[in-house]
PDB file of N, CA and C in Angstrom:
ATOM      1  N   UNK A   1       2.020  12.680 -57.811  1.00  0.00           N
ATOM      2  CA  UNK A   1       1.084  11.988 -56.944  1.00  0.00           C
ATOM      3  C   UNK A   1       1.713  10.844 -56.143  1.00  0.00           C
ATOM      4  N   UNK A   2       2.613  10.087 -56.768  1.00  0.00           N
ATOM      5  CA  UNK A   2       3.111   8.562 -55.850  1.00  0.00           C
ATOM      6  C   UNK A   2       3.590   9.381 -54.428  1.00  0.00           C
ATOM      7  N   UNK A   3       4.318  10.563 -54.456  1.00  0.00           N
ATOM      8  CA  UNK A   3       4.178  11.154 -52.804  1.00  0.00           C
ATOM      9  C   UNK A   3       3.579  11.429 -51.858  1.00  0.00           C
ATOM     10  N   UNK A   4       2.101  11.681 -52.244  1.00  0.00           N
ATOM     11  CA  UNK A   4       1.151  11.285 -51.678  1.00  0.00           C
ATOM     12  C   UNK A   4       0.482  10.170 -50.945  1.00  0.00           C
ATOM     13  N   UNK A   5       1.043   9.113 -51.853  1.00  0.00           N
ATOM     14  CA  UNK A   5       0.409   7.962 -51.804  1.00  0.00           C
ATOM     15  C   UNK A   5       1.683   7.237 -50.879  1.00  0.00           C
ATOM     16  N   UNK A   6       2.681   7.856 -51.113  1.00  0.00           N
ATOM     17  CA  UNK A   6       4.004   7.627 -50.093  1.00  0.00           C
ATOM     18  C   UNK A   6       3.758   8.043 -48.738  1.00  0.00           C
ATOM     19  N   UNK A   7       3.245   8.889 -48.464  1.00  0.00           N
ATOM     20  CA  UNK A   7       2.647   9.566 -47.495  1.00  0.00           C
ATOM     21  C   UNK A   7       1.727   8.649 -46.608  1.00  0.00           C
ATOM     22  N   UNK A   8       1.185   8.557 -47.217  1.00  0.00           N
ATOM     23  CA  UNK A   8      -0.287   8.006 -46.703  1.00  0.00           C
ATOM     24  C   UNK A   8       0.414   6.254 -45.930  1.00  0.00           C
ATOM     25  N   UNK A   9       1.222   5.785 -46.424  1.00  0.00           N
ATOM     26  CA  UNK A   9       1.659   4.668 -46.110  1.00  0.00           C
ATOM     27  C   UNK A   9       2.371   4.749 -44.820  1.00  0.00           C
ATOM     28  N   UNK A  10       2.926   6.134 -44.861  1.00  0.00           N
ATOM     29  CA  UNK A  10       3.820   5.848 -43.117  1.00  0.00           C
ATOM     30  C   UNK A  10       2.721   6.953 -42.605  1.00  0.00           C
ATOM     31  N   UNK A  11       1.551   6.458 -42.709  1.00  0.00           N
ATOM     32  CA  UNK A  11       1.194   7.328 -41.949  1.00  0.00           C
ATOM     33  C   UNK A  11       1.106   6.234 -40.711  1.00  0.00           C
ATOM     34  N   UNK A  12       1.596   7.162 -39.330  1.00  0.00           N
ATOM     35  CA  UNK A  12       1.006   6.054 -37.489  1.00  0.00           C
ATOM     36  C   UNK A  12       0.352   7.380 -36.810  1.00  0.00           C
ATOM     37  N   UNK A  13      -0.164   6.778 -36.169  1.00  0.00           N
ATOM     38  CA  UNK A  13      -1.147   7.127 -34.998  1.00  0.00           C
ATOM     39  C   UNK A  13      -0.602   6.224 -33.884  1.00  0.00           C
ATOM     40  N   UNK A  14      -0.893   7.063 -32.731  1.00  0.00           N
ATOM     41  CA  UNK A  14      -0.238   6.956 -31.432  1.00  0.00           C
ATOM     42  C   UNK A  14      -1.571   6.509 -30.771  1.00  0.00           C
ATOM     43  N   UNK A  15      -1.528   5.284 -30.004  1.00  0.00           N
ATOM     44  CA  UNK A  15      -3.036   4.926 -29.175  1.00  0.00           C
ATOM     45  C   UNK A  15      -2.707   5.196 -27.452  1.00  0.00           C
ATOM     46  N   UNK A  16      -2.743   5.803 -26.773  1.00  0.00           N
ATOM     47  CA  UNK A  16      -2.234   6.072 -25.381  1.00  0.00           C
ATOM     48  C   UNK A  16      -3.044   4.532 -24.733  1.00  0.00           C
ATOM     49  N   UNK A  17      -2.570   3.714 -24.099  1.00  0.00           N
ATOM     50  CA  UNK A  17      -3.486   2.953 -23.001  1.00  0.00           C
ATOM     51  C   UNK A  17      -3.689   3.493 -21.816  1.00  0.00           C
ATOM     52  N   UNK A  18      -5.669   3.565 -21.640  1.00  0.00           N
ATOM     53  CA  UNK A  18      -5.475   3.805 -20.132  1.00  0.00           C
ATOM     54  C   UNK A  18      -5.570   2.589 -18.960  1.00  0.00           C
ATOM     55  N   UNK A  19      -5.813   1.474 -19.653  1.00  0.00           N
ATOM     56  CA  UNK A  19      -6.002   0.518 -19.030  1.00  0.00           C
ATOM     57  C   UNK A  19      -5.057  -0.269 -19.747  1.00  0.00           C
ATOM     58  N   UNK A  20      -4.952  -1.481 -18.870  1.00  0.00           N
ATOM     59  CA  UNK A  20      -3.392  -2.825 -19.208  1.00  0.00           C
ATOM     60  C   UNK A  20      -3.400  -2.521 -20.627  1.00  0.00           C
ATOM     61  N   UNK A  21      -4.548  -2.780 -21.548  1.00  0.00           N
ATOM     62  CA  UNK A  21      -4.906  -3.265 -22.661  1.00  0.00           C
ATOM     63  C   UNK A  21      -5.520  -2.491 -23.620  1.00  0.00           C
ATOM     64  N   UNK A  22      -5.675  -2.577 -24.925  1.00  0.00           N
ATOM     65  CA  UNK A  22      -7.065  -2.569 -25.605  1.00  0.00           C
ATOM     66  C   UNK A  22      -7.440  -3.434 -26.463  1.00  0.00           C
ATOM     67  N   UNK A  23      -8.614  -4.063 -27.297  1.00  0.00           N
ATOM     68  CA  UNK A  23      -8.959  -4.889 -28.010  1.00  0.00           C
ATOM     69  C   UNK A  23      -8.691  -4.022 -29.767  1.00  0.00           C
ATOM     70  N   UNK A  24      -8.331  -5.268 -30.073  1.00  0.00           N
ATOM     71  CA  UNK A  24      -7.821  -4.937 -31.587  1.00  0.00           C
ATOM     72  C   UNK A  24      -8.949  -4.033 -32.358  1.00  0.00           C
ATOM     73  N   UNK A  25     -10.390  -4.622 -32.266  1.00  0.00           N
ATOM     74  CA  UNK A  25     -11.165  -3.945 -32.805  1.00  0.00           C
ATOM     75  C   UNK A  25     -11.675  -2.653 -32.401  1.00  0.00           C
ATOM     76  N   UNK A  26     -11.087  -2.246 -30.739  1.00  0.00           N
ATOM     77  CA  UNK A  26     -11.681  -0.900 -30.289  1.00  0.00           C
ATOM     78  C   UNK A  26     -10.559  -0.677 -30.890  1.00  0.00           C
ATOM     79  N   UNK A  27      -9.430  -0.599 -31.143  1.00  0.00           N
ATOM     80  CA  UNK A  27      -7.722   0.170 -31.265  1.00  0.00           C
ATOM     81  C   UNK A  27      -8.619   0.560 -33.043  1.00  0.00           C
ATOM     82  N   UNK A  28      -8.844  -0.675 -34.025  1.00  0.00           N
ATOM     83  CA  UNK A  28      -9.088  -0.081 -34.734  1.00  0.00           C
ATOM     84  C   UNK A  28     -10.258   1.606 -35.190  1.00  0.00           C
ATOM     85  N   UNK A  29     -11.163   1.364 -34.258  1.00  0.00           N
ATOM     86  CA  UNK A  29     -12.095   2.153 -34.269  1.00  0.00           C
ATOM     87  C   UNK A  29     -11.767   3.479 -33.988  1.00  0.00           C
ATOM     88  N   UNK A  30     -10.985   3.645 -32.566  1.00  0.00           N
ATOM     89  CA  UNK A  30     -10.423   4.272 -31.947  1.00  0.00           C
ATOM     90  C   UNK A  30      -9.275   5.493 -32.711  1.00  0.00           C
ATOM     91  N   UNK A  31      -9.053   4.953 -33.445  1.00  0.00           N
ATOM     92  CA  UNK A  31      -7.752   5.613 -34.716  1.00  0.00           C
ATOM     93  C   UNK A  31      -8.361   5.895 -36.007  1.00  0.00           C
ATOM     94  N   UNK A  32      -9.830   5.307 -36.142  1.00  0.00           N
ATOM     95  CA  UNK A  32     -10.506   5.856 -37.385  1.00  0.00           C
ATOM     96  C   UNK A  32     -10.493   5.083 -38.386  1.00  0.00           C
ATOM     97  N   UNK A  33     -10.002   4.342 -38.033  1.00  0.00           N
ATOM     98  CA  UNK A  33      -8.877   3.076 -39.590  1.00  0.00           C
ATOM     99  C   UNK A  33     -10.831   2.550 -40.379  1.00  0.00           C
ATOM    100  N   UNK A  34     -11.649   2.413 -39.030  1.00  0.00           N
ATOM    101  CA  UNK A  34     -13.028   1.464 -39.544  1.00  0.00           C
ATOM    102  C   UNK A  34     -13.605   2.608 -39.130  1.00  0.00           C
ATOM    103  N   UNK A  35     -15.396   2.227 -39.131  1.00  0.00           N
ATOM    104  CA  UNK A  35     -16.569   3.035 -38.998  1.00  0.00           C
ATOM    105  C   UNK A  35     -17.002   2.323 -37.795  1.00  0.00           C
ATOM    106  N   UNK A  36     -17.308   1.055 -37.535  1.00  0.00           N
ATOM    107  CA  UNK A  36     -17.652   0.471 -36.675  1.00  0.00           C
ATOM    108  C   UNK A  36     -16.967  -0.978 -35.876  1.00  0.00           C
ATOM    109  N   UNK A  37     -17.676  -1.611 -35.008  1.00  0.00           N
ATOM    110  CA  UNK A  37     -17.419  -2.621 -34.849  1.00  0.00           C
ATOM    111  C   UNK A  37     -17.466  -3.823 -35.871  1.00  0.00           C
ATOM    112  N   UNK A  38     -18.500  -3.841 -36.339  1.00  0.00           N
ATOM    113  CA  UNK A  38     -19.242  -4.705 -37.600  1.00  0.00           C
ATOM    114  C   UNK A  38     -17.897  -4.768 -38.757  1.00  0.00           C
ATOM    115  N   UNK A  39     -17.381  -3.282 -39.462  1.00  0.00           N
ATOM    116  CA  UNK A  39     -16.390  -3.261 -40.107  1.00  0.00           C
ATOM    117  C   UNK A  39     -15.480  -3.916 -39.260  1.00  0.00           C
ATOM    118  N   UNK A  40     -14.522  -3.274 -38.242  1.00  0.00           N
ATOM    119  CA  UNK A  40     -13.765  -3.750 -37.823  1.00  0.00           C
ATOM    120  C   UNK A  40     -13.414  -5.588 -37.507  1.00  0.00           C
ATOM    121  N   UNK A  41     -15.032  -6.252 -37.682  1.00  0.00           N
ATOM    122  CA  UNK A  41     -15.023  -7.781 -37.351  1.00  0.00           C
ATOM    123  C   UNK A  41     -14.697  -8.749 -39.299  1.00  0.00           C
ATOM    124  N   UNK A  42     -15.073  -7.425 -40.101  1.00  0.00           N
ATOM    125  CA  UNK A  42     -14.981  -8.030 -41.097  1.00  0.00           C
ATOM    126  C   UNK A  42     -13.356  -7.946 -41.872  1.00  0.00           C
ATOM    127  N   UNK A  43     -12.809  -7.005 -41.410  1.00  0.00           N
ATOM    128  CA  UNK A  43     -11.131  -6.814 -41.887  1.00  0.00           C
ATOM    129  C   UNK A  43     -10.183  -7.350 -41.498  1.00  0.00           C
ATOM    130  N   UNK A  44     -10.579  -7.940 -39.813  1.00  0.00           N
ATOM    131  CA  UNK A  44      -9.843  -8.477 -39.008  1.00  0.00           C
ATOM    132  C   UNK A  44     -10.459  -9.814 -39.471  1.00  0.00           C
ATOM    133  N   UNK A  45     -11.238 -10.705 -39.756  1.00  0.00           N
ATOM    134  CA  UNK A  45     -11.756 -12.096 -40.033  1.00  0.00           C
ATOM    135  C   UNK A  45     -11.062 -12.145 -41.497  1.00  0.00           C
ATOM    136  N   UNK A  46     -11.026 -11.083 -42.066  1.00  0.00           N
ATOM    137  CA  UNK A  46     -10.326 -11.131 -43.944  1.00  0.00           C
ATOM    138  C   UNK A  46      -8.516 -10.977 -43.919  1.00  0.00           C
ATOM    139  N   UNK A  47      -8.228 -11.001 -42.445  1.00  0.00           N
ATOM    140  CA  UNK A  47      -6.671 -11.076 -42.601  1.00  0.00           C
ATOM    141  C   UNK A  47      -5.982  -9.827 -43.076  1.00  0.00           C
ATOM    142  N   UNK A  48      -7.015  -8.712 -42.855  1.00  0.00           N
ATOM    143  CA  UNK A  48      -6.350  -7.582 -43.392  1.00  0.00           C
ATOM    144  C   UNK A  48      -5.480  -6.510 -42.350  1.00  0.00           C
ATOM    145  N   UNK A  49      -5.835  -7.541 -41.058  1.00  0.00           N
ATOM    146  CA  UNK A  49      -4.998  -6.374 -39.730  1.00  0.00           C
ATOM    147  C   UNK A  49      -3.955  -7.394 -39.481  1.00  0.00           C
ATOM    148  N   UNK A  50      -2.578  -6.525 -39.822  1.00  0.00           N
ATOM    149  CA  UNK A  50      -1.565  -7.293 -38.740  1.00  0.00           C
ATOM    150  C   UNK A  50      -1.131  -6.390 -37.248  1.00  0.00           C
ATOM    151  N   UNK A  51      -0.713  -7.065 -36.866  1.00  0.00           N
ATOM    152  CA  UNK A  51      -0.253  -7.545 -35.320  1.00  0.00           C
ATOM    153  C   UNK A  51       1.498  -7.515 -35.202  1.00  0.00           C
ATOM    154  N   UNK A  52       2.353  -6.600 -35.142  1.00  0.00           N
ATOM    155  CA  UNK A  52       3.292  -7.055 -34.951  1.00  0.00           C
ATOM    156  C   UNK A  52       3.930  -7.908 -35.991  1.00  0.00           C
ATOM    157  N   UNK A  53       3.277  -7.150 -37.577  1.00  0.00           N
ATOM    158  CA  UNK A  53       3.937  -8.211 -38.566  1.00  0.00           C
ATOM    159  C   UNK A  53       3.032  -9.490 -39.028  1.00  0.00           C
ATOM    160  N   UNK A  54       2.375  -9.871 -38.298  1.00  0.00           N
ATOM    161  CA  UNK A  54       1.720 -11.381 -38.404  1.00  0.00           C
ATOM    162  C   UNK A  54       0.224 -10.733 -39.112  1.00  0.00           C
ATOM    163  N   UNK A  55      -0.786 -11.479 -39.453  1.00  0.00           N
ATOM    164  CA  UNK A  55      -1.655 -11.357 -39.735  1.00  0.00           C
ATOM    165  C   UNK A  55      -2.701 -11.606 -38.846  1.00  0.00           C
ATOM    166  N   UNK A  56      -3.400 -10.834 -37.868  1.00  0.00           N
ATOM    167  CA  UNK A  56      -4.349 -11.383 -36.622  1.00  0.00           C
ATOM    168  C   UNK A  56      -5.981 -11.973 -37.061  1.00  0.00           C
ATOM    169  N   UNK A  57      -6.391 -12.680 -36.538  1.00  0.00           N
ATOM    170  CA  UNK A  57      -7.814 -12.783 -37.113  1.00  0.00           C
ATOM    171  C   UNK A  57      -9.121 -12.694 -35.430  1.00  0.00           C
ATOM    172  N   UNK A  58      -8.251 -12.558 -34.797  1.00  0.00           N
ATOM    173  CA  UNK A  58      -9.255 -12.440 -33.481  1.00  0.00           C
ATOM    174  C   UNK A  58      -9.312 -10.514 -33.024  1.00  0.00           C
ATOM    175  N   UNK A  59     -10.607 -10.256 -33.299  1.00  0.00           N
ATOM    176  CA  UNK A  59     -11.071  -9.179 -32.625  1.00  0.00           C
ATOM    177  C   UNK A  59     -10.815  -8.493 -31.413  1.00  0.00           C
ATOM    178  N   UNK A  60     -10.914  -9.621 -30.404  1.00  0.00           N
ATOM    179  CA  UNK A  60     -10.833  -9.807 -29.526  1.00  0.00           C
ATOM    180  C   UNK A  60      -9.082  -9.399 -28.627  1.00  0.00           C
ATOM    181  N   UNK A  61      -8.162  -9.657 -29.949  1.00  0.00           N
ATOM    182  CA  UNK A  61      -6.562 -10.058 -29.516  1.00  0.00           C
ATOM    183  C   UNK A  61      -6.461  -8.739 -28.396  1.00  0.00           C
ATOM    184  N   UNK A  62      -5.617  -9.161 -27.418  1.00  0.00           N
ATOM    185  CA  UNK A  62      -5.482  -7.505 -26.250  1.00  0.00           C
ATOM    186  C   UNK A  62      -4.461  -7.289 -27.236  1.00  0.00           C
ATOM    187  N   UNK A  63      -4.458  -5.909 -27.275  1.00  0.00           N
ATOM    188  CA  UNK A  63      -2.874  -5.338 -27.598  1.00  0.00           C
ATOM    189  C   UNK A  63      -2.387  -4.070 -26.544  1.00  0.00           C
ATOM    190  N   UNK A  64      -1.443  -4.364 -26.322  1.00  0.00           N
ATOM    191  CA  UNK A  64      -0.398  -3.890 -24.797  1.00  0.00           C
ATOM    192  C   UNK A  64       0.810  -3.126 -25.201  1.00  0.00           C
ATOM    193  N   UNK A  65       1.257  -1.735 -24.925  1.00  0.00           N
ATOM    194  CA  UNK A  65       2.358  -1.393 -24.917  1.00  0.00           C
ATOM    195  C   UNK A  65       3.380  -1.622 -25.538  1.00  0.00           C
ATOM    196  N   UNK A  66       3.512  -0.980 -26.996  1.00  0.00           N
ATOM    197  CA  UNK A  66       4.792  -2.033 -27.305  1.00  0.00           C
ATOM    198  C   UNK A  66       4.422  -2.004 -29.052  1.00  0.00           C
ATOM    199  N   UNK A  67       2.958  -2.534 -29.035  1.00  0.00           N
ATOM    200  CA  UNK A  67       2.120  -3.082 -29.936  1.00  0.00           C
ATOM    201  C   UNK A  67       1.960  -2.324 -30.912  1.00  0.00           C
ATOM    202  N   UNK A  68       1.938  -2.840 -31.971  1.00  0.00           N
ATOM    203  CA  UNK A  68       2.309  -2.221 -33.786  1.00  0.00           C
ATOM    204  C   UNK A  68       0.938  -3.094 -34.693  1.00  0.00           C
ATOM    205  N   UNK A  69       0.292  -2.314 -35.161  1.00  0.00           N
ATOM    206  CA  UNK A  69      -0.987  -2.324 -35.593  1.00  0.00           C
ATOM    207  C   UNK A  69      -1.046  -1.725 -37.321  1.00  0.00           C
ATOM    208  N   UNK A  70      -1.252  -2.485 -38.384  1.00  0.00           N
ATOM    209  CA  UNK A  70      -1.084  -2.303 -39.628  1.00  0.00           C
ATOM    210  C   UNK A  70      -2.239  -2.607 -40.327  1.00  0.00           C
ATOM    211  N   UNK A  71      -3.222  -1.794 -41.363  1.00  0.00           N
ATOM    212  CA  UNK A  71      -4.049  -1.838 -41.752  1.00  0.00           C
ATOM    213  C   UNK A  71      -4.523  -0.939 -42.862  1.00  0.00           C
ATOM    214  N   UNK A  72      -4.427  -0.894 -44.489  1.00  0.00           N
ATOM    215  CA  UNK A  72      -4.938  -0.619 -45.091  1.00  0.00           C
ATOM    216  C   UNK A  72      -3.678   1.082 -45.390  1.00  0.00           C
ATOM    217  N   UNK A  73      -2.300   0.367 -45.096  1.00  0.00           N
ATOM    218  CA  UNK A  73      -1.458   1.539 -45.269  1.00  0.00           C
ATOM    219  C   UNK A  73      -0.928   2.259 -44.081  1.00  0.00           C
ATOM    220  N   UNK A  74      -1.597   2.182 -43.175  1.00  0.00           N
ATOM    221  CA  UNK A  74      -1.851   2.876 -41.869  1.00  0.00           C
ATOM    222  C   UNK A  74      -1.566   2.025 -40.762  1.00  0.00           C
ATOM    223  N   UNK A  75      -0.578   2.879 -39.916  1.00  0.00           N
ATOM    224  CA  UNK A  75      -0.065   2.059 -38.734  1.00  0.00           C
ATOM    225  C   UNK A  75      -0.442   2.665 -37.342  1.00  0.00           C
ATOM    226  N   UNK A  76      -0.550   1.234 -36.045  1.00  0.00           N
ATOM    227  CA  UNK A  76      -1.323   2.794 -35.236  1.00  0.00           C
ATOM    228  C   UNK A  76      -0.145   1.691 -33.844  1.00  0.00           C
ATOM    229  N   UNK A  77       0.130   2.516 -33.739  1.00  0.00           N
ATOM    230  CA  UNK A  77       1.320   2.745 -32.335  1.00  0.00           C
ATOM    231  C   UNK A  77       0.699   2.375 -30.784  1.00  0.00           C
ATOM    232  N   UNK A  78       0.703   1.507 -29.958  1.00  0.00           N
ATOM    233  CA  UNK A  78       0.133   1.660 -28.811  1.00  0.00           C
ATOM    234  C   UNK A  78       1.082   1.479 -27.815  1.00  0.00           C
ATOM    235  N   UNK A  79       0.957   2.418 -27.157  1.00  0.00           N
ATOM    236  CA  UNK A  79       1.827   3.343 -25.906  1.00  0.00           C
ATOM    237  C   UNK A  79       1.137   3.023 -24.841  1.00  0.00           C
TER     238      UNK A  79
END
């Protein structure tokens, strides 16, 4: 089983931008990571999404090209 669970840790997802940007909490939604906005305001306020390594607490943060998104094992890529 720990291969599984090895698994599950690199798992990324690729977010295409069609615009400059997206907001942390649509990126989360968007990739499945949450159910809603509501979730997404409560994981990101609990320090559970990082940013490029850091720990983000704004919903709101744009994330742009480049941008590395970590949450609950799961990483989501934005292109």
């Amino acid at each position: 089983m720990p291969e599984s669970m090895g698994n599950r840790e690199e798992t990324m997802e690729t977010i295409k931008l069609r615009d400059e940007y997206i907001k942390l909490g649509q990126a989360l939604k968007a990739a499945g990571m949450v159910g809603s906005g509501v979730d997404a305001k409560f994981v990101i306020e609990d320090g559970l999404v990082q940013v490029n390594g850091q720990a983000e607490y704004q919903r709101g943060k744009k994330l742009r090209a480049g941008d590395v998104v970590t949450f609950d094992g799961k990483t989501i890529k934005i292109e």
